[in-house]
Protein backbone atom coordinates (compact mmCIF):
# COMPACT_ATOMS: atom_id res chain seq x y z
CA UNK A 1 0.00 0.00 0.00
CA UNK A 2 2.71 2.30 0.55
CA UNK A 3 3.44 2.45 -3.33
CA UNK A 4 0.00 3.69 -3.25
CA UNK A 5 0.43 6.59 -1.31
CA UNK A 6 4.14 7.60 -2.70
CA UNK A 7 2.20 7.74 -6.42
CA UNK A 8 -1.06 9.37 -5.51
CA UNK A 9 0.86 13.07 -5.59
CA UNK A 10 2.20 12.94 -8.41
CA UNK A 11 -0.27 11.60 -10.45
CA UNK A 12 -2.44 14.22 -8.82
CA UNK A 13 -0.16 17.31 -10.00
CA UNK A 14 -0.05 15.42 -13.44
CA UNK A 15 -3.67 16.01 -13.87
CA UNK A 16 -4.01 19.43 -12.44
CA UNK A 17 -1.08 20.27 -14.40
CA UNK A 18 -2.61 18.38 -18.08
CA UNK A 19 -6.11 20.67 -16.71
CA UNK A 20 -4.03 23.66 -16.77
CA UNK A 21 -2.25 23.27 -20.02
CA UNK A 22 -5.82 22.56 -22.00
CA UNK A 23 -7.01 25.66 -20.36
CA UNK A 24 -4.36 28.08 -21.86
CA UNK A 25 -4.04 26.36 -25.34
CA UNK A 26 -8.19 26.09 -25.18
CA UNK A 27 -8.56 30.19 -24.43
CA UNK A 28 -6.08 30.94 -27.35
CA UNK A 29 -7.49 32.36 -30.27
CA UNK A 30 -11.15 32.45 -30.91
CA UNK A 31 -13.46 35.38 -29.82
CA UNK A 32 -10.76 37.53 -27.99
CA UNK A 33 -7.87 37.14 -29.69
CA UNK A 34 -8.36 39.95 -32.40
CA UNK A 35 -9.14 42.46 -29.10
CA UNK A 36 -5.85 40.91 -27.50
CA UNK A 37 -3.67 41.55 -30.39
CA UNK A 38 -5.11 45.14 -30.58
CA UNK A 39 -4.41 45.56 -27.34
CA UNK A 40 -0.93 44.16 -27.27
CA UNK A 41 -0.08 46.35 -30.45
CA UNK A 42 -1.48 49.66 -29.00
CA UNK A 43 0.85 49.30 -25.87
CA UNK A 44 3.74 48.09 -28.43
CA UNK A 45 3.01 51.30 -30.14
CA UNK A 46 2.93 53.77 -27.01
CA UNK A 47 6.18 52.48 -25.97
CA UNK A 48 8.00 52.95 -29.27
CA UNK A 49 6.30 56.24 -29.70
CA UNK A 50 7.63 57.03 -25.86
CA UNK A 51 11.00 55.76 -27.16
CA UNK A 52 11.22 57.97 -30.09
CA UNK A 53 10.13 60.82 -28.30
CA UNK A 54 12.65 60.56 -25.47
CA UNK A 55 15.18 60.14 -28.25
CA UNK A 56 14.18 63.62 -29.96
CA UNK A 57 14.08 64.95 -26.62
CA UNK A 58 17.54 64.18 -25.93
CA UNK A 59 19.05 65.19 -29.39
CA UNK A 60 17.41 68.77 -29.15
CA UNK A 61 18.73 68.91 -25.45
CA UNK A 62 21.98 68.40 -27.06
């Protein structure tokens, strides 16, 4: 019985873990991602727009 209770944790973990990956690759994609992607490239843009400003900033302070 003792082989019992060494395997019952890990097999537990196993599943939560194979739960957890379906989730993520499951909530890829579909409905959402189109408003993620916007998302992601509207805060790609304000940072490179930041960037280049700091970088004008800097060259007229020169």
């Amino acid at each position: 019985m003792d082989y019992v209770s060494a395997l019952v944790p890990p097999v537990v973990m196993a599943a939560f873990f194979i739960g957890l990956i379906v989730t993520i690759v499951k909530s890829q994609g579909g409905d959402k991602k189109a408003k993620e992607d916007a998302a992601v490239d509207a805060a790609l843009a304000r940072a490179e727009a930041a960037r280049q400003s700091g970088a004008v900033q800097r060259e007229a302070g020169a």
